[in-house]
Protein backbone atom coordinates (compact mmCIF):
# COMPACT_ATOMS: atom_id res chain seq x y z
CA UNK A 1 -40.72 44.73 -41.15
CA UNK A 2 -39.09 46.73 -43.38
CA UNK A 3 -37.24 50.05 -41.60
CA UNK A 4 -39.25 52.40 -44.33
CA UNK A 5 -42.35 50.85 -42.76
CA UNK A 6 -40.54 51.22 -39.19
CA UNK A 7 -39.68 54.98 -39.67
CA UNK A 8 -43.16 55.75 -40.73
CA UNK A 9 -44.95 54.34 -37.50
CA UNK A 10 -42.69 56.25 -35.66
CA UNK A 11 -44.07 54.79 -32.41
CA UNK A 12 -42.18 55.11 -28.97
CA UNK A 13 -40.50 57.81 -30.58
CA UNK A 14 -39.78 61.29 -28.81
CA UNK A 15 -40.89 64.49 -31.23
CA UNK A 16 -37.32 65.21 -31.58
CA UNK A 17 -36.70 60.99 -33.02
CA UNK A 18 -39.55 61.39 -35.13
CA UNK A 19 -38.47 64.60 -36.64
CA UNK A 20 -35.37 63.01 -37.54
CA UNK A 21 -37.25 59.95 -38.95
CA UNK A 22 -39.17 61.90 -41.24
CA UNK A 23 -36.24 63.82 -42.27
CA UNK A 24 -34.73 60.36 -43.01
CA UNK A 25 -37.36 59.46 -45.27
CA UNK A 26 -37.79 62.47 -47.23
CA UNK A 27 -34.19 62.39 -48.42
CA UNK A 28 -34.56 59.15 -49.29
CA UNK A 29 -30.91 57.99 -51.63
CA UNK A 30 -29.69 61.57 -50.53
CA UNK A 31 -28.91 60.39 -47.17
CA UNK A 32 -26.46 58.74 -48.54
CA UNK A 33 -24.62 61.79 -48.32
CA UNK A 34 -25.20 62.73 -44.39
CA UNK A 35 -23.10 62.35 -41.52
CA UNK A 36 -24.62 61.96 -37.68
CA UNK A 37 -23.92 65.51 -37.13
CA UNK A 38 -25.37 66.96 -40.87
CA UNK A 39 -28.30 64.71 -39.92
CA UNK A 40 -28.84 66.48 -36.92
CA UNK A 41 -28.07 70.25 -37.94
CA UNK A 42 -30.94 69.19 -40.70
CA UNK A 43 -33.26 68.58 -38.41
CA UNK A 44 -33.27 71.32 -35.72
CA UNK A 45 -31.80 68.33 -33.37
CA UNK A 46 -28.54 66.62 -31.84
CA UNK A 47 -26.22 63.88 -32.67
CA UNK A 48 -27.52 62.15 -29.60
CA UNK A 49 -30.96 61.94 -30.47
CA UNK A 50 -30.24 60.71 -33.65
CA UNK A 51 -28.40 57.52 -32.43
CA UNK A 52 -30.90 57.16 -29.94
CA UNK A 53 -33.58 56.63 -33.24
CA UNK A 54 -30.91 54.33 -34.96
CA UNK A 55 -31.08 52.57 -31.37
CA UNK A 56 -34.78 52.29 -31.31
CA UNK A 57 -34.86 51.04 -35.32
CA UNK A 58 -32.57 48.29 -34.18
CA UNK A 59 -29.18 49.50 -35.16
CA UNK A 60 -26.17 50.69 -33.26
CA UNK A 61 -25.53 53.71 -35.06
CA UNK A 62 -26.14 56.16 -38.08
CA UNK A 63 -23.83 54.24 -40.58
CA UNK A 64 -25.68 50.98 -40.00
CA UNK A 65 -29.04 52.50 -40.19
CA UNK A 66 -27.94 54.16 -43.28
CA UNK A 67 -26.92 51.41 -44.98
CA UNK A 68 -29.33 49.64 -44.84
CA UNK A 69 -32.08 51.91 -45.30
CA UNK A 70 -30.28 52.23 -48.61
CA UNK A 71 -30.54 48.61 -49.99
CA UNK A 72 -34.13 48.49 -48.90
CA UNK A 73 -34.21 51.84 -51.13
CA UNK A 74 -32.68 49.98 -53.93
CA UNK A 75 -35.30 46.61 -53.21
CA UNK A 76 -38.44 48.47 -53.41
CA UNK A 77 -37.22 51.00 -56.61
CA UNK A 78 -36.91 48.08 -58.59
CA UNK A 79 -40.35 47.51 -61.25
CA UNK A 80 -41.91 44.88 -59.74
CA UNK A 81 -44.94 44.68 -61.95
CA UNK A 82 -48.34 45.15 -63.22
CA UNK A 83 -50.14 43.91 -60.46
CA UNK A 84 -50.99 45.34 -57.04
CA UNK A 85 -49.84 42.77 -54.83
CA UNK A 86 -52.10 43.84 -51.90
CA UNK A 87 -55.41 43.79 -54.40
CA UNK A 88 -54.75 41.87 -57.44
CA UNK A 89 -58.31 41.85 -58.51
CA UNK A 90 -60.84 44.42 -57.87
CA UNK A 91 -64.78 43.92 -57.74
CA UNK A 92 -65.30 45.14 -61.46
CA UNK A 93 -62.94 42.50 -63.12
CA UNK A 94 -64.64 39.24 -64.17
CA UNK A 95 -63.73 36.24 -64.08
CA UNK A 96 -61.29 35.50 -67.12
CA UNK A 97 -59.40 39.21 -66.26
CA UNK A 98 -58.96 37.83 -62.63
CA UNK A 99 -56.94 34.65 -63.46
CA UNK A 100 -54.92 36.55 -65.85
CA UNK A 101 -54.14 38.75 -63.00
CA UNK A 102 -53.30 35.91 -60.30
CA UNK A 103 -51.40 34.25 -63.32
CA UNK A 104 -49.26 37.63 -63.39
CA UNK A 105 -48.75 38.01 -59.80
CA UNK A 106 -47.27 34.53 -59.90
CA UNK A 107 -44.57 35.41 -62.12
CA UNK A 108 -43.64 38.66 -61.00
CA UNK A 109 -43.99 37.75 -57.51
CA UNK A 110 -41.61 34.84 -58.36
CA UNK A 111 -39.19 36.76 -60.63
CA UNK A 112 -38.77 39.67 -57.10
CA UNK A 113 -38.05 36.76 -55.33
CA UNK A 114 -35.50 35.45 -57.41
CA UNK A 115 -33.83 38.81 -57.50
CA UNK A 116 -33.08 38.96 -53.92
CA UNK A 117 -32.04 35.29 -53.49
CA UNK A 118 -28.39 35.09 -52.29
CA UNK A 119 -26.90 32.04 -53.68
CA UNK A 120 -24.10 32.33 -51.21
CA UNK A 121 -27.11 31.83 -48.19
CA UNK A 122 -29.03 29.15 -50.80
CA UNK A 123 -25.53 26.99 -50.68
CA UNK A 124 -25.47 27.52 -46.93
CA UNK A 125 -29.05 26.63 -46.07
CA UNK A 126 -28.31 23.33 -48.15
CA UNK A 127 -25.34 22.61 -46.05
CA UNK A 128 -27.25 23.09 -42.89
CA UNK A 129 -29.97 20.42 -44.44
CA UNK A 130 -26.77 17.65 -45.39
CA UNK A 131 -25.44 17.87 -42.06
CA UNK A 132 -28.73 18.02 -39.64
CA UNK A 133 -30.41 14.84 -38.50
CA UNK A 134 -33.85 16.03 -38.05
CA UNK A 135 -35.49 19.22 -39.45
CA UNK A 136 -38.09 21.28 -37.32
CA UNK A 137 -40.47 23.61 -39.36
CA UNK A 138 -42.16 26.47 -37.37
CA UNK A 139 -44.55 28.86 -38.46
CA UNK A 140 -47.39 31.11 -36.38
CA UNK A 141 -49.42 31.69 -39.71
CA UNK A 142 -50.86 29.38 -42.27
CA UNK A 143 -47.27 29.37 -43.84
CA UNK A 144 -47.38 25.56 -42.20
CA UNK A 145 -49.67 24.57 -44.70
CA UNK A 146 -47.01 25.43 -47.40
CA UNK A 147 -44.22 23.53 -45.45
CA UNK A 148 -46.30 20.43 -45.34
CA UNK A 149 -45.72 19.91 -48.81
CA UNK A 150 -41.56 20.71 -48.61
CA UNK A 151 -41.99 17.91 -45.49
CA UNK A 152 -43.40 14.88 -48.06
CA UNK A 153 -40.55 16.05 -50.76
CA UNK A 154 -38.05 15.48 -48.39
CA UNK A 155 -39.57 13.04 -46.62
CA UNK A 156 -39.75 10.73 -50.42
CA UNK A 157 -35.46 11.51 -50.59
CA UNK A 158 -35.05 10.16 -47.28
CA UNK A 159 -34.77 13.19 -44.84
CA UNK A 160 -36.82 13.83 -41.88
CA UNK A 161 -39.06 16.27 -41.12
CA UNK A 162 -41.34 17.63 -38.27
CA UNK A 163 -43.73 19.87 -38.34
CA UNK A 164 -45.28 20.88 -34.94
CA UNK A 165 -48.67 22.42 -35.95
CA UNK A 166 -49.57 23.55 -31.90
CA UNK A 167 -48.47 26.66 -31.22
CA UNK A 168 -48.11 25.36 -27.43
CA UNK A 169 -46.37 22.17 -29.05
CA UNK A 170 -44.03 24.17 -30.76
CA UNK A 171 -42.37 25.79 -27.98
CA UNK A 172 -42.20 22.12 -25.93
CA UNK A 173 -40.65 20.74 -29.46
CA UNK A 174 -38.15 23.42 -29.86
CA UNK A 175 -36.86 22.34 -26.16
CA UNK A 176 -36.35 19.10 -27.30
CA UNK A 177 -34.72 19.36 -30.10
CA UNK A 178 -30.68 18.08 -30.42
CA UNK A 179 -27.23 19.97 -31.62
CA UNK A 180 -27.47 18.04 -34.85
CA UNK A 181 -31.11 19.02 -35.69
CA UNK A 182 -32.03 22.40 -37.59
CA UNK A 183 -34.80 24.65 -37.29
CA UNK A 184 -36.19 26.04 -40.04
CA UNK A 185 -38.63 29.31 -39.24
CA UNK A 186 -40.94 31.10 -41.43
CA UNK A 187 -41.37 34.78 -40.31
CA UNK A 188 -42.95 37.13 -43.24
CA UNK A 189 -42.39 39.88 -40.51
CA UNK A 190 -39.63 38.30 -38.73
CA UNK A 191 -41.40 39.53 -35.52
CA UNK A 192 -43.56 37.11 -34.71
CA UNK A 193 -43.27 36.76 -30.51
CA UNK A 194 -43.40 32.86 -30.38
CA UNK A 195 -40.50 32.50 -33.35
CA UNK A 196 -38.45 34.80 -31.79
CA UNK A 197 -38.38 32.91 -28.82
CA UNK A 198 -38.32 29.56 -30.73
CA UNK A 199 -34.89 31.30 -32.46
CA UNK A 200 -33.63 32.37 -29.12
CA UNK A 201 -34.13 29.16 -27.91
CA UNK A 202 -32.17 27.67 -30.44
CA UNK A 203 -29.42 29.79 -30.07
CA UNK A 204 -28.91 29.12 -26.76
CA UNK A 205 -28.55 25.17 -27.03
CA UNK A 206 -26.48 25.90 -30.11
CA UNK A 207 -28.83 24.40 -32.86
CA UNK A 208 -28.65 26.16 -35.99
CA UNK A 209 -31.58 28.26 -37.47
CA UNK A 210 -32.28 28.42 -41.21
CA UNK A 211 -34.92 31.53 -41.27
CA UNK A 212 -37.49 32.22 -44.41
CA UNK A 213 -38.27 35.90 -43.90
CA UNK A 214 -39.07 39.67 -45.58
CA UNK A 215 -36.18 41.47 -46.91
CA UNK A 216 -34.68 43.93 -44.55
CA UNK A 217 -33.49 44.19 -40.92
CA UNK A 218 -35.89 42.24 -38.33
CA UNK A 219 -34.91 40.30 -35.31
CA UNK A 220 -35.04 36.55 -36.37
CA UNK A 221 -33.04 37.65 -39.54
CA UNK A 222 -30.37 38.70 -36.24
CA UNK A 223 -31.06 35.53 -34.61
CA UNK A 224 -30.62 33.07 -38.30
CA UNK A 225 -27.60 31.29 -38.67
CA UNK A 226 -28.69 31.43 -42.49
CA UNK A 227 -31.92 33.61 -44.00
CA UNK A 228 -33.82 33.34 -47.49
CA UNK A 229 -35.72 36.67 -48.36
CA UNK A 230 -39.58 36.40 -49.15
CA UNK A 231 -40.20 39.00 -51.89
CA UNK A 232 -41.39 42.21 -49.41
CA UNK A 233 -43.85 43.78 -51.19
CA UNK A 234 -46.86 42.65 -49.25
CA UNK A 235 -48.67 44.50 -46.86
CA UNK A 236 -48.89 42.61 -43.27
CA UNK A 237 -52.56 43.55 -42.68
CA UNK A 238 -54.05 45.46 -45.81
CA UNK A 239 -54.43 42.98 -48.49
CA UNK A 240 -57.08 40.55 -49.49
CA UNK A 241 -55.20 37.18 -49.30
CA UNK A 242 -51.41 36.78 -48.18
CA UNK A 243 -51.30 36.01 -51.91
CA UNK A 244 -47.47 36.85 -53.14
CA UNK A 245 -45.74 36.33 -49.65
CA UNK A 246 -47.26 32.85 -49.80
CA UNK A 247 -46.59 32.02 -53.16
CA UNK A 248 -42.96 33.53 -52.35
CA UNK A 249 -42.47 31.19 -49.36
CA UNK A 250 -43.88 28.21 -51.69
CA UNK A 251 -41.21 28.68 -54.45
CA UNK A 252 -38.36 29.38 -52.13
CA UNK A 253 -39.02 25.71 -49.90
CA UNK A 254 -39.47 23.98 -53.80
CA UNK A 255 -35.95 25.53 -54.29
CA UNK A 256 -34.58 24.22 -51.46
CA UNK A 257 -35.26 21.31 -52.14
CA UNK A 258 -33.97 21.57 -55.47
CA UNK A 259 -30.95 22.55 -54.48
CA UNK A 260 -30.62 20.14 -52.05
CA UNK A 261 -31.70 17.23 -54.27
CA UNK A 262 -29.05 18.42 -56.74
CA UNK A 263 -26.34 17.30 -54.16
CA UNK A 264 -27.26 13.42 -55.35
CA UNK A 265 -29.05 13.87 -58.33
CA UNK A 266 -29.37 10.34 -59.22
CA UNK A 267 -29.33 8.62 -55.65
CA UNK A 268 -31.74 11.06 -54.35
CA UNK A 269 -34.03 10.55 -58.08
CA UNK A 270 -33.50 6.39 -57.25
CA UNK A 271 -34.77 6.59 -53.47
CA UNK A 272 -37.68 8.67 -54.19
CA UNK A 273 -39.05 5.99 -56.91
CA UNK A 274 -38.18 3.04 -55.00
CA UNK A 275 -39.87 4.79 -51.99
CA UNK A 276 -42.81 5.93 -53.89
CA UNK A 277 -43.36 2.63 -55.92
CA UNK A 278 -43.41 0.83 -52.02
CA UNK A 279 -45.58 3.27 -50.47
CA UNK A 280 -47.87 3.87 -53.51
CA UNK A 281 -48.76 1.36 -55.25
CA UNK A 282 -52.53 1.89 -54.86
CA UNK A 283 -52.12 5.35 -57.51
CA UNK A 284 -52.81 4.74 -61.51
CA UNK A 285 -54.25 6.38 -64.67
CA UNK A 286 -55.14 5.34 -68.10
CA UNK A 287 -53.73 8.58 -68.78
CA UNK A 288 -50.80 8.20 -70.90
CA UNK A 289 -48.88 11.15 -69.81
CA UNK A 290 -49.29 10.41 -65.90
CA UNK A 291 -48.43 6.61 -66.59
CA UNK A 292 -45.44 6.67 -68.49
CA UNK A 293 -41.77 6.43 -67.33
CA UNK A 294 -39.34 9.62 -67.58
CA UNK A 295 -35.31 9.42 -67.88
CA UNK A 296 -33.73 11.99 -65.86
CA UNK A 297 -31.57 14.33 -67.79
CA UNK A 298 -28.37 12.81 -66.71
CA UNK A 299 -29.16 9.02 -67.52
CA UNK A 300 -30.55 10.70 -71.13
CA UNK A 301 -27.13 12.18 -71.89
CA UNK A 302 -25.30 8.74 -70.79
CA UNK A 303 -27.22 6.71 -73.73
């Protein structure tokens, strides 16, 4: 959850904390500017009850809270598009207007992502994937259902997967999982009471944890050895499909796999068509374009 979203809830908060909140949010970039103690004077309080809101947001202190309240200032600023993420289509559009709409959301929703990837955690998460035996997806939501698909990509290159689908199951899996494996959590809140304990878990035995999660502070971002951002413009409730943090979570596991196929272009190209011509030989067409043989780019430039 984003700490905008946080300081606007304002729950478990003393009138004094909340009056500092929404002093917080209605200087918006001019806190940038404040000190503990101007913070306080501002708001008819004290320096102590403004740590103890930084406290309650998560943070240890002003600075921290600050800071980072400032690059989620700078995140949600940005244009991000035509398109109301939440609604994308209304009731009066027909049917031609609400394809061109999902067609837009698509490509904005995949050029916000892009422009909070960090390609120093992209070259990590790979790293964590070349060096892991076994990796173990877990999800509360239908994000699964996306990760299935990342599971038979990697699965075709040689690397194993698991995806406990059981809530119940995923909590006796994460307990049996080794030093060497990885876990690899999807969180659009990054709250979710099951991962957290999944990512505590982890941390405990040691095993690393690759997290796909919302932009901003939340605790499995804490917990990750290594996060991706989902593009954080969805609401968690208020929206009529899950649309953009889904497509987001799709485009960011197809990238990871990119990324990590580009370690071996060619070896990882050769066992996924020797693996695919064993496993399915039943598929054909008479369609030209399905049935014909491509050169990868690299064996293209060699002739």
């Amino acid at each position: 959850m984003l700490l905008e979203e946080k300081l606007r809830r304002q729950a478990h908060l003393s009138p004094g904390e909340k009056n500092v909140a929404d002093h917080i949010l209605s200087l918006g970039r001019e806190l940038k500017r404040y000190s503990t103690r101007n913070l306080a004077d501002l708001s008819y309080t004290s320096p102590p009850t403004v740590i103890r809101l930084c406290k309650k947001m998560g943070y240890s202190g002003f600075d921290q809270l600050k800071d980072q309240y400032l690059k989620e200032l700078e995140y949600l600023e940005q244009d991000f598009g035509q398109v109301d993420v939440n609604f994308p289509f209304d009731c009066q559009d027909t049917l031609s207007k609400a394809a061109r709409k999902m067609g837009q959301l698509y490509e904005e929703t995949v050029k916000d992502t892009l422009s909070i990837l960090q390609f120093d955690m992209l070259q990590k998460a790979v790293t964590l994937i070349k060096y892991c035996d076994t990796i173990y997806v877990f999800s509360a939501g239908t994000t699964l259902n996306l990760a299935v698909a990342f599971k038979e990509k990697m699965m075709k290159i040689g690397r194993s997967v698991a995806i406990p689908n059981n809530l119940n199951y995923q909590q006796y899996e994460v307990n049996c999982m080794k030093k060497r494996d990885l876990a690899l959590i999807i969180s659009y809140s990054g709250e979710t009471g099951a991962m957290i304990q999944a990512a505590n878990t982890c941390r405990e035995k040691g095993i690393p944890v690759l997290a796909v999660t919302s932009f901003g502070d939340n605790t499995l971002s804490r917990l990750a050895t290594c996060k991706l951002l989902i593009s954080t413009r969805e609401s968690l409730f208020y929206n009529i499909g899950d649309f953009s943090s889904h497509i987001s979570v799709s485009f960011l596991l197809d990238t990871l796999y990119g990324a990590y196929f580009l370690q071996d272009y060619e070896k990882n190209y050769d066992r996924k068509l020797e693996l695919v011509q064993q496993m399915e030989k039943q598929r054909h067409s008479d369609n030209p374009y399905l049935a014909g043989q491509a050169t990868p780019p690299s064996q293209k430039e060699a002739r």
